[in-house]
C-alpha atoms as a PDB file:
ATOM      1  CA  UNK A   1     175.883 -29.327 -20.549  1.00  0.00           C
ATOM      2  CA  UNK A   2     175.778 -28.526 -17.074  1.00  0.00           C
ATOM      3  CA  UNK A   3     179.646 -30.048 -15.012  1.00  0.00           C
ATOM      4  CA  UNK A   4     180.129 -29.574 -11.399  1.00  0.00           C
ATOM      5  CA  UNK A   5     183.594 -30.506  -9.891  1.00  0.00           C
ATOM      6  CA  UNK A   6     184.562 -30.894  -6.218  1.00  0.00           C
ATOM      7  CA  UNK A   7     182.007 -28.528  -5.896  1.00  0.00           C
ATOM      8  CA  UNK A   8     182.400 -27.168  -1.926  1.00  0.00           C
ATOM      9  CA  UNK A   9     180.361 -25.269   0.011  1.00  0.00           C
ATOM     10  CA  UNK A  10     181.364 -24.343   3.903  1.00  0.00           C
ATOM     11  CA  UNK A  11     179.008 -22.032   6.598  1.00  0.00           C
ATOM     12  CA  UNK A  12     182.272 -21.371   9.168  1.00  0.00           C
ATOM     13  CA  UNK A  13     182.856 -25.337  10.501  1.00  0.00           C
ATOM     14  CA  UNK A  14     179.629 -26.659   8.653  1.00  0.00           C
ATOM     15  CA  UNK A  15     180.443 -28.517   4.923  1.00  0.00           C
ATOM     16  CA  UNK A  16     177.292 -27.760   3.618  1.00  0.00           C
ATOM     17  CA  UNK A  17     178.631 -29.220   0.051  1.00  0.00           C
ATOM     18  CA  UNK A  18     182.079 -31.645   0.175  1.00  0.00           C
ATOM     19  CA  UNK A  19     183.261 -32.450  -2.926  1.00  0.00           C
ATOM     20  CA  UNK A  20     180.432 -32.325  -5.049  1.00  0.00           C
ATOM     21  CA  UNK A  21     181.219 -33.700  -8.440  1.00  0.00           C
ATOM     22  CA  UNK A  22     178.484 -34.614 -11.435  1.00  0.00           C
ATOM     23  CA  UNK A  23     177.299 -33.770 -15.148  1.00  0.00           C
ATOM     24  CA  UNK A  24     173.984 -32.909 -16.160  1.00  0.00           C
ATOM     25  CA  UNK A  25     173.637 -34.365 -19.991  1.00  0.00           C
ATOM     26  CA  UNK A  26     172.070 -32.206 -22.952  1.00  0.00           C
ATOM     27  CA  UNK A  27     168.647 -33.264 -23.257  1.00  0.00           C
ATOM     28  CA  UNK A  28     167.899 -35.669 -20.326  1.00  0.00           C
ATOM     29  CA  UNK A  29     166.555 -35.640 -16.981  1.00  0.00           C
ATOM     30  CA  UNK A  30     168.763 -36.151 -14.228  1.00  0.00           C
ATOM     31  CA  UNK A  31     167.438 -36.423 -10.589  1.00  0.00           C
ATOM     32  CA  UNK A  32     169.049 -35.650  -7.433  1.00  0.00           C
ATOM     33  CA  UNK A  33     167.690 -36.866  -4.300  1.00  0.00           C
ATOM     34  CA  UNK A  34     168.790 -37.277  -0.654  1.00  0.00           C
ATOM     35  CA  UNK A  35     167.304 -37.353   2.647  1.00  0.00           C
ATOM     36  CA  UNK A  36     166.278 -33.647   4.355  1.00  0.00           C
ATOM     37  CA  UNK A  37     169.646 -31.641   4.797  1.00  0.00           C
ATOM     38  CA  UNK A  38     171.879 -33.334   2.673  1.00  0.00           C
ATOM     39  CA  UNK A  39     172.872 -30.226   0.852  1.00  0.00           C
ATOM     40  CA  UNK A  40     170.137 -30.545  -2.382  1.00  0.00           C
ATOM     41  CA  UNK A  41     168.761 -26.868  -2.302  1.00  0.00           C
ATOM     42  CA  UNK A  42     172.602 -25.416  -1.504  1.00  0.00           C
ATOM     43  CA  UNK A  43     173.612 -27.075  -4.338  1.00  0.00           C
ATOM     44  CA  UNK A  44     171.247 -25.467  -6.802  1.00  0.00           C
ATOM     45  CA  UNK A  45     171.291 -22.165  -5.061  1.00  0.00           C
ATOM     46  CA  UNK A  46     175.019 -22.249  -6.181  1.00  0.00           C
ATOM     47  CA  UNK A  47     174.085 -23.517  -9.711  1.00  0.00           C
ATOM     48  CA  UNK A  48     171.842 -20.655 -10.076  1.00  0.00           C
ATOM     49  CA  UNK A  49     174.132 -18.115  -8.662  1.00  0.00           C
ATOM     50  CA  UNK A  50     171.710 -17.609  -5.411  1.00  0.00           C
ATOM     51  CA  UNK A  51     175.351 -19.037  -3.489  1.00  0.00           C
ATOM     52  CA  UNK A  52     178.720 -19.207  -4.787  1.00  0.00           C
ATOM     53  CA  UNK A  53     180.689 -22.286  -3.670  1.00  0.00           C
ATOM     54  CA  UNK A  54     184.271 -22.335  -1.879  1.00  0.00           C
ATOM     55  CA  UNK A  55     186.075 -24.770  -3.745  1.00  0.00           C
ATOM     56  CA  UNK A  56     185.431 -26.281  -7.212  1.00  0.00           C
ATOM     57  CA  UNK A  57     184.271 -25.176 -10.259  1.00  0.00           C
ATOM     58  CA  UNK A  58     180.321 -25.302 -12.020  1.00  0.00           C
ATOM     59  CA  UNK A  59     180.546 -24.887 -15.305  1.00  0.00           C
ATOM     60  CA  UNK A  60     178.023 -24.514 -17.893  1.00  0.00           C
ATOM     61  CA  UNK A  61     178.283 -25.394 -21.809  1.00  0.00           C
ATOM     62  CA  UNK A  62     181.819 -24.524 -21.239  1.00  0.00           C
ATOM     63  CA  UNK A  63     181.740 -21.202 -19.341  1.00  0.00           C
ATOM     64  CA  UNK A  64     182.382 -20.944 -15.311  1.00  0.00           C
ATOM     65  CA  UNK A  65     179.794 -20.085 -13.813  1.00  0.00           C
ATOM     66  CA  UNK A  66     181.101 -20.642 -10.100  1.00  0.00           C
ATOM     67  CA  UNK A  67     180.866 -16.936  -9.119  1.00  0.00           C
ATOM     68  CA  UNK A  68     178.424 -15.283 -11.463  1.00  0.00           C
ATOM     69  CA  UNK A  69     175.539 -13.704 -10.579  1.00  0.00           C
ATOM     70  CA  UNK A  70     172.180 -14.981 -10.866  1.00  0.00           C
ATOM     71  CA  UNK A  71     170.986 -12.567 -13.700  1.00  0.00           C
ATOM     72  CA  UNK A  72     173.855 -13.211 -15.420  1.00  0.00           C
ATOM     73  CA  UNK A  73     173.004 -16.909 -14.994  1.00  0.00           C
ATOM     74  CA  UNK A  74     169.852 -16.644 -16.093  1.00  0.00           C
ATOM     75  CA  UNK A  75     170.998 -15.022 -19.197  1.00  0.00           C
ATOM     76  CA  UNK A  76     173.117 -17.496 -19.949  1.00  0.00           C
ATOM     77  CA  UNK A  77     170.069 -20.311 -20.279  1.00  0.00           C
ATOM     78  CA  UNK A  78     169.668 -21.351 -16.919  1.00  0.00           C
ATOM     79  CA  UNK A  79     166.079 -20.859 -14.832  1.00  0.00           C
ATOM     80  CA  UNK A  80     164.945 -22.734 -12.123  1.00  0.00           C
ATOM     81  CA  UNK A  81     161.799 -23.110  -9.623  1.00  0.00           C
ATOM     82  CA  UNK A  82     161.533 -23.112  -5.755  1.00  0.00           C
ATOM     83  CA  UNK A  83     160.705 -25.676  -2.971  1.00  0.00           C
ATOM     84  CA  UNK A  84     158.453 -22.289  -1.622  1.00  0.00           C
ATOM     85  CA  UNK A  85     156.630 -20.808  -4.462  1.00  0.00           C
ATOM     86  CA  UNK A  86     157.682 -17.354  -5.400  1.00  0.00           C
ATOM     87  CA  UNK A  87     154.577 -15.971  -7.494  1.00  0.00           C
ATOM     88  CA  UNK A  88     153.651 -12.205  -7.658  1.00  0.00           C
ATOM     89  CA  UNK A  89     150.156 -13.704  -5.645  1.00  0.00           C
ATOM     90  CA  UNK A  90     148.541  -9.624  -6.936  1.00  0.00           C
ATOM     91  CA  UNK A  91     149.371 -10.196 -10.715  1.00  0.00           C
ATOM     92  CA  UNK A  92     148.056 -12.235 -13.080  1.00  0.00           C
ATOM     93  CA  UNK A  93     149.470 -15.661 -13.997  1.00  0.00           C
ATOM     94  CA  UNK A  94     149.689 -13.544 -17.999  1.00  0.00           C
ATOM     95  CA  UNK A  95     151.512 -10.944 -16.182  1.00  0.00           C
ATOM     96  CA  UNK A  96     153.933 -13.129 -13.769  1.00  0.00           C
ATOM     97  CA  UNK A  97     154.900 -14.944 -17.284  1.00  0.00           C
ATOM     98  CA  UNK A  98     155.536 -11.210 -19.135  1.00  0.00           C
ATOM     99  CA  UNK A  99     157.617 -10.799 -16.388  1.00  0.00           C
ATOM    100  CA  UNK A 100     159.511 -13.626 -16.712  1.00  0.00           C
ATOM    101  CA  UNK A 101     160.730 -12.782 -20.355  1.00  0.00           C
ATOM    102  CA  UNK A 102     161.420  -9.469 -19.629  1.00  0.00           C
ATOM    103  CA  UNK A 103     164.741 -10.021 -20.425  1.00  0.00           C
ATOM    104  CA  UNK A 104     164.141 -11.497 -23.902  1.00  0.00           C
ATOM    105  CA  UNK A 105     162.551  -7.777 -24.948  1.00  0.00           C
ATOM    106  CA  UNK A 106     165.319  -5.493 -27.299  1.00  0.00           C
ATOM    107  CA  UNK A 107     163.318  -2.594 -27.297  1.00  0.00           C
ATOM    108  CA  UNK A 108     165.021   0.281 -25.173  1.00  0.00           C
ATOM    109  CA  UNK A 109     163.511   2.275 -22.195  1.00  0.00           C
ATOM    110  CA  UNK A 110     162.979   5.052 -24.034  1.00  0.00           C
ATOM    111  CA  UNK A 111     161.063   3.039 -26.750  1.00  0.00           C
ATOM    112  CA  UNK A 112     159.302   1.663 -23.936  1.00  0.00           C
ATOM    113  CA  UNK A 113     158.266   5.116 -22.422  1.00  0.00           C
ATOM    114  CA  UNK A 114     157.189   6.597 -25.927  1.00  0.00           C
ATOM    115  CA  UNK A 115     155.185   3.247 -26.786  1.00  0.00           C
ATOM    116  CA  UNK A 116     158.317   2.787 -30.331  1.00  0.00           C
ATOM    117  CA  UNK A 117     156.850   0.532 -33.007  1.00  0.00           C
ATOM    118  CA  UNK A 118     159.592  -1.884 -32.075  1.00  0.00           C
ATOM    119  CA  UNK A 119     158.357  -1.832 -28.272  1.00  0.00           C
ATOM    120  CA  UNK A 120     155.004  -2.301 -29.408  1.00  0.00           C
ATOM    121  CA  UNK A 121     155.807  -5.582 -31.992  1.00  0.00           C
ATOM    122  CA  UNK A 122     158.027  -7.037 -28.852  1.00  0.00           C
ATOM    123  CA  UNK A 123     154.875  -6.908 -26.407  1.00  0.00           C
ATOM    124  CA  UNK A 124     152.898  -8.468 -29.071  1.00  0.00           C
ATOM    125  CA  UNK A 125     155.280 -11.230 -29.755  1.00  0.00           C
ATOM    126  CA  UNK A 126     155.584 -11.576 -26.457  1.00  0.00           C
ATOM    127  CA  UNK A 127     152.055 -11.774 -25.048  1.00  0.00           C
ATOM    128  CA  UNK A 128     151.419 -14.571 -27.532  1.00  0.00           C
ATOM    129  CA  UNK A 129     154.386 -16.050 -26.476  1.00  0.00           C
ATOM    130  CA  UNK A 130     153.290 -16.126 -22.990  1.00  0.00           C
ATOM    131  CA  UNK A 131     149.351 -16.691 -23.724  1.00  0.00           C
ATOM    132  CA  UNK A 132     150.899 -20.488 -25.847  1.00  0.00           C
ATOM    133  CA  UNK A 133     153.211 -21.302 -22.820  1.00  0.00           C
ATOM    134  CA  UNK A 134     150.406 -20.797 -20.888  1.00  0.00           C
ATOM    135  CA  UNK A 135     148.390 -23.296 -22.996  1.00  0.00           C
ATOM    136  CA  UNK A 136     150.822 -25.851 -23.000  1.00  0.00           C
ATOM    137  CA  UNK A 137     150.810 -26.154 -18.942  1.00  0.00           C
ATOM    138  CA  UNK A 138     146.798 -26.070 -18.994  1.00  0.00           C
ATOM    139  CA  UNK A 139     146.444 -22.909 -17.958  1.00  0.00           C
ATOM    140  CA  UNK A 140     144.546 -20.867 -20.623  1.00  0.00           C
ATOM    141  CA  UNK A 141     141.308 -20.169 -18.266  1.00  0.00           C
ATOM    142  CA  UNK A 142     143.488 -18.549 -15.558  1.00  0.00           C
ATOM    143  CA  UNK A 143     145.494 -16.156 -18.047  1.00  0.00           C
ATOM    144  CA  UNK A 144     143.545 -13.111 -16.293  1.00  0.00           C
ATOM    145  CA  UNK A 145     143.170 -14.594 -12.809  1.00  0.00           C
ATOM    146  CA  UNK A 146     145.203 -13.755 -10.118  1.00  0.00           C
ATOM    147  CA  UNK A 147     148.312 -16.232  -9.368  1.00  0.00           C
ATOM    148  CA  UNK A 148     147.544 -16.130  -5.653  1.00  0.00           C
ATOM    149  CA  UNK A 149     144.074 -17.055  -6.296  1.00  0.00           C
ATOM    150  CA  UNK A 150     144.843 -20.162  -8.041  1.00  0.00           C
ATOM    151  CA  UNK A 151     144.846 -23.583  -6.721  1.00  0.00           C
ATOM    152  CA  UNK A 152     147.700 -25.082  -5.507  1.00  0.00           C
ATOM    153  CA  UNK A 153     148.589 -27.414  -7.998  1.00  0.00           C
ATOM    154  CA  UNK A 154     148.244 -24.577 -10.815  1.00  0.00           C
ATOM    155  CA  UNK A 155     150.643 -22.092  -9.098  1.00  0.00           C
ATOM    156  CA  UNK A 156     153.136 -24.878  -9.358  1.00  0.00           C
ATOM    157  CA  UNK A 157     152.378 -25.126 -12.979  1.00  0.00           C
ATOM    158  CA  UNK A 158     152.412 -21.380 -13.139  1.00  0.00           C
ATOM    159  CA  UNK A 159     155.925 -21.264 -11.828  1.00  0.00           C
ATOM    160  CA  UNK A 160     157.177 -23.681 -13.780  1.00  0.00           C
ATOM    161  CA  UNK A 161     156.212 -21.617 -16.706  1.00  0.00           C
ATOM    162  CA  UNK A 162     157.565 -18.814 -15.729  1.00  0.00           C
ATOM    163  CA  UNK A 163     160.691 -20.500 -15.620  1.00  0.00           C
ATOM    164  CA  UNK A 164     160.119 -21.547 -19.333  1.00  0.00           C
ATOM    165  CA  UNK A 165     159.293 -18.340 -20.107  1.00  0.00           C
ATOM    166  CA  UNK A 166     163.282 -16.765 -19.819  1.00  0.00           C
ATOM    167  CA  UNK A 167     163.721 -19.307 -22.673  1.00  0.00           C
ATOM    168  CA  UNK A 168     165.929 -21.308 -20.875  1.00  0.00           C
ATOM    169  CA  UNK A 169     168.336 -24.223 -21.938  1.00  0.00           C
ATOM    170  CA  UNK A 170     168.255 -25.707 -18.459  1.00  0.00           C
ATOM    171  CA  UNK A 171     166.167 -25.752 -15.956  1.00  0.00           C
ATOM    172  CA  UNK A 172     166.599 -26.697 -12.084  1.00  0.00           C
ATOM    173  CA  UNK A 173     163.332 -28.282 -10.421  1.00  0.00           C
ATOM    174  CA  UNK A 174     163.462 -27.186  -6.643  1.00  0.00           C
ATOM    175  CA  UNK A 175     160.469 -30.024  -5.507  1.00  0.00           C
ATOM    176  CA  UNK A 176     158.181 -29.204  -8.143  1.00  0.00           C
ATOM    177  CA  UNK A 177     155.448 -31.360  -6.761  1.00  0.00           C
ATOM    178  CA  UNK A 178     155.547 -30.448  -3.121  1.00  0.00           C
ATOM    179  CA  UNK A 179     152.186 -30.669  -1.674  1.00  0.00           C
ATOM    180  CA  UNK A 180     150.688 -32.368  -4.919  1.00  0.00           C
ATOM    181  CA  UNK A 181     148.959 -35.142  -4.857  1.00  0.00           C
ATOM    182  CA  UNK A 182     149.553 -38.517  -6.466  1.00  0.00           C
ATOM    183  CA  UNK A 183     147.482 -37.364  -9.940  1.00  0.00           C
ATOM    184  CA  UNK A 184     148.888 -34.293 -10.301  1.00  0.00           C
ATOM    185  CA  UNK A 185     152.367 -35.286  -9.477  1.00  0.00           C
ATOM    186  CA  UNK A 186     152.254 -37.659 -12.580  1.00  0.00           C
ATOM    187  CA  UNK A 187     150.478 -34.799 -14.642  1.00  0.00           C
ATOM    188  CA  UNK A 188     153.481 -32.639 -13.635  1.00  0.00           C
ATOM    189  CA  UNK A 189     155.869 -35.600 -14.940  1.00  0.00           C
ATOM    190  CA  UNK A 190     154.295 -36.097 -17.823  1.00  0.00           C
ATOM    191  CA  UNK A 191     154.780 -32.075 -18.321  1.00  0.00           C
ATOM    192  CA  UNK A 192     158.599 -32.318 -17.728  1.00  0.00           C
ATOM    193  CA  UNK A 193     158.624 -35.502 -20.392  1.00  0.00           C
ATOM    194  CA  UNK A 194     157.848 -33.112 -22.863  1.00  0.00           C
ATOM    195  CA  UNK A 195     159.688 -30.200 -21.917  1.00  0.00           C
ATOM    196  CA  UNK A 196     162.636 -32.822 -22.431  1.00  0.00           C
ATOM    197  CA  UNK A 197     161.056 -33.916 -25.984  1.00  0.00           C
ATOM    198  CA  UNK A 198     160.755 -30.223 -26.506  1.00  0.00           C
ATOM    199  CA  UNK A 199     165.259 -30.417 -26.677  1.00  0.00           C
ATOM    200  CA  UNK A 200     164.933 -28.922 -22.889  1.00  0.00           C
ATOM    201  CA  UNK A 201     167.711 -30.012 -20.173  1.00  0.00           C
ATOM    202  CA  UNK A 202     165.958 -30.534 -16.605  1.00  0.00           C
ATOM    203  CA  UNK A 203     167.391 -31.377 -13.125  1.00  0.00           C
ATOM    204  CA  UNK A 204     165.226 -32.423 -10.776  1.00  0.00           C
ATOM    205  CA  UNK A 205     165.646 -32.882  -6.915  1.00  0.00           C
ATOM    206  CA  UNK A 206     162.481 -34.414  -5.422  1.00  0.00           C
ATOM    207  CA  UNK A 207     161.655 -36.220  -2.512  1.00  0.00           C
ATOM    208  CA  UNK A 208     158.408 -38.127  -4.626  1.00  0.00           C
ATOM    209  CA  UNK A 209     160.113 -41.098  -5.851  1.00  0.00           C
ATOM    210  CA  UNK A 210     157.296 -41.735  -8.282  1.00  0.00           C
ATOM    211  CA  UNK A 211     158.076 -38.728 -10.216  1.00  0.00           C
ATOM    212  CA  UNK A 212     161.900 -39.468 -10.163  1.00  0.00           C
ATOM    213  CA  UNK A 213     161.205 -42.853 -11.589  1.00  0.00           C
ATOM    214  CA  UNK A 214     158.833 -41.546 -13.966  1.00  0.00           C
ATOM    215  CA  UNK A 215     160.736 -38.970 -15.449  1.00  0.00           C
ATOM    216  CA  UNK A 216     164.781 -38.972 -14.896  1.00  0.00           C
ATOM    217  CA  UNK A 217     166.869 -40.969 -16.998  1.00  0.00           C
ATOM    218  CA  UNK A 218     169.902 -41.231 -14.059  1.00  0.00           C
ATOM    219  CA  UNK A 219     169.941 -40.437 -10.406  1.00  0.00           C
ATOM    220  CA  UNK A 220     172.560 -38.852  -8.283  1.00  0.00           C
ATOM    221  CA  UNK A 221     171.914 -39.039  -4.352  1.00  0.00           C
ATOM    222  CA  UNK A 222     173.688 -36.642  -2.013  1.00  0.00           C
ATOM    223  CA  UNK A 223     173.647 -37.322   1.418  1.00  0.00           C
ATOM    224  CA  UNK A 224     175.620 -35.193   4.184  1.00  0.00           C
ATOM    225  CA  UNK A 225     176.670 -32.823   1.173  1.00  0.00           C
ATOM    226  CA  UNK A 226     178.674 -36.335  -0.713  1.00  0.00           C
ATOM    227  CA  UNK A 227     177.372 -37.865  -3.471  1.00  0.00           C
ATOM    228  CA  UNK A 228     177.016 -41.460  -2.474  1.00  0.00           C
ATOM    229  CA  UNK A 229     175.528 -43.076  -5.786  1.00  0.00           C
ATOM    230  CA  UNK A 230     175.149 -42.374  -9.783  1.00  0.00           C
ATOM    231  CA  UNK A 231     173.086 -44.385 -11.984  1.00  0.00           C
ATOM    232  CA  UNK A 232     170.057 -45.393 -13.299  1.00  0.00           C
ATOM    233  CA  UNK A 233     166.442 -46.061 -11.157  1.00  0.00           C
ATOM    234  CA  UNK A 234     167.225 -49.614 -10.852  1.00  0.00           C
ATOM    235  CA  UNK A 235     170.656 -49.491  -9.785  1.00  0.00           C
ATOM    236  CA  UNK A 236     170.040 -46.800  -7.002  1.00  0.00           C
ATOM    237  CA  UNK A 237     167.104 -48.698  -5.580  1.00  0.00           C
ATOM    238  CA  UNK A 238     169.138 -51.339  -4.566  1.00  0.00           C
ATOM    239  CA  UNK A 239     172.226 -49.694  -3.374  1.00  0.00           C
ATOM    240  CA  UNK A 240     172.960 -50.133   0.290  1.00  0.00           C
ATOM    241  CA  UNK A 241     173.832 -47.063   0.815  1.00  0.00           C
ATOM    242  CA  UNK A 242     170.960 -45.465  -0.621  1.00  0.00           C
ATOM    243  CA  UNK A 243     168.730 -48.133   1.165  1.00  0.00           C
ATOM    244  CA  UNK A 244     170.363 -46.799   4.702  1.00  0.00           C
ATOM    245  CA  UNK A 245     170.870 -43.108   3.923  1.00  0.00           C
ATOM    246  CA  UNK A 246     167.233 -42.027   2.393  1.00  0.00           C
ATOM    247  CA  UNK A 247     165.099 -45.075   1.908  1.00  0.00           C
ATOM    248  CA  UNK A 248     165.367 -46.611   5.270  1.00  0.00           C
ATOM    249  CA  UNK A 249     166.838 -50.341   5.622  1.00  0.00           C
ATOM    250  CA  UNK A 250     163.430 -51.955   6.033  1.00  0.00           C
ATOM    251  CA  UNK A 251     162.312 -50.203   2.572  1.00  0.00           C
ATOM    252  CA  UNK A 252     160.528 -52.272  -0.049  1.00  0.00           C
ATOM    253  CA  UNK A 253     161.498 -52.711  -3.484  1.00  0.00           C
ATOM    254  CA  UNK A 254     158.717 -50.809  -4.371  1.00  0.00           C
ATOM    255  CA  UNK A 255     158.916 -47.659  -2.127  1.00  0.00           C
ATOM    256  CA  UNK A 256     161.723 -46.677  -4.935  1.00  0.00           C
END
């Protein structure tokens, strides 16, 4: 679904990104991890169009996507999340997901200003929409409460929906479970297990090696903006590399 190749990204002398080559398969969870700075949130800034890489090509179910903007990206079936949350904090967590499909709506502006039957169906559909999506992450109580008034925990959730909400065939993880704890990290796993059952496509980069097990069915790791391993949980646990470059030499079997 999702190809990167010799994907490069250089700030004057620094190589942010060198070479950068993977695939994210249709329908599974693939993980990227790597210690702080290795290039992880570069590399899905250019994914989502946030960046635009200087050599290589990203290419989505077929079309290049190396240089296209993000709404155009987003368009396309990609949505993603942030390591900082980016919530309206004033609006609802029903409004921040209305927002989020705005781009699904058909209606025109003039429909929109003269309240058309057809503007008035697509809000309809669309509020139920949003009110289900918001039952599926556990947040049906907080429809009406203000995103910056919820928890922490439930923002993430809240942000993650959004995300869902552009109706998305792919969707990039930016730490989802930053500042969660152990409980609601595997909560939010067991949340992206069935966004995959659901026929979703997820990349995740994560520093929580709980969730990556949990949830990703391969691994890439990127350290110094090279991808030094591929494979499954197993395999990249014991891979020397990985052991020095983001697990630390003296690092137990079951830190990973």
């Amino acid at each position: 679904m999702l190809k990167l190749t010799n994907v490069s990204r250089q700030f004057g002398g620094l190589a942010a990104l060198a070479n950068v080559t993977m695939t994210v398969p249709e329908g599974q969870v693939t993980g990227l991890i790597g210690p702080n700075g290795a290039g992880k949130t570069t590399l899905i800034n250019n994914i989502s169009g946030l960046d635009h890489p200087t050599g290589g090509t990203i290419r989505f179910r077929d079309a290049d996507i190396s240089r296209q903007p993000p709404h155009k990206i987003t368009a396309l079936g990609i949505a993603r999340t942030y390591q900082n949350i980016r919530l309206f904090g004033e609006m609802t967590a029903l409004e921040n997901l209305l927002i989020g499909q705005h781009g699904r709506g058909k209606a025109t502006i003039l429909e929109s200003l003269v309240f058309a039957p057809r503007f008035r169906r697509e809000e309809k559909t669309l509020r139920a929409q949003a009110l289900e999506l918001l039952e599926q992450f556990g947040l049906q109580d907080a429809a009406h409460t203000p995103a910056g008034a919820l928890p922490y925990g439930d923002q993430r959730r809240l942000e993650m929906a959004r995300a869902i909400a552009t109706d998305p065939h792919l969707i990039l993880l930016d730490e989802p479970t930053a500042g969660m704890n152990p409980v609601e990290t595997h909560q939010l796993g067991e949340q992206i297990l069935r966004l995959q059952a659901s026929g979703l496509t997820v990349l995740v980069i994560e520093h929580d090696m709980s969730l990556i097990q949990q949830v990703c069915d391969e691994i890439y790791v990127l350290n110094f903006g090279q991808i030094i391993a591929h494979g499954t949980h197993d395999a990249i646990k014991r891979d020397p590399q990985v052991i020095q470059a983001y697990l630390g030499e003296d690092a137990e079997d079951g830190a990973a």
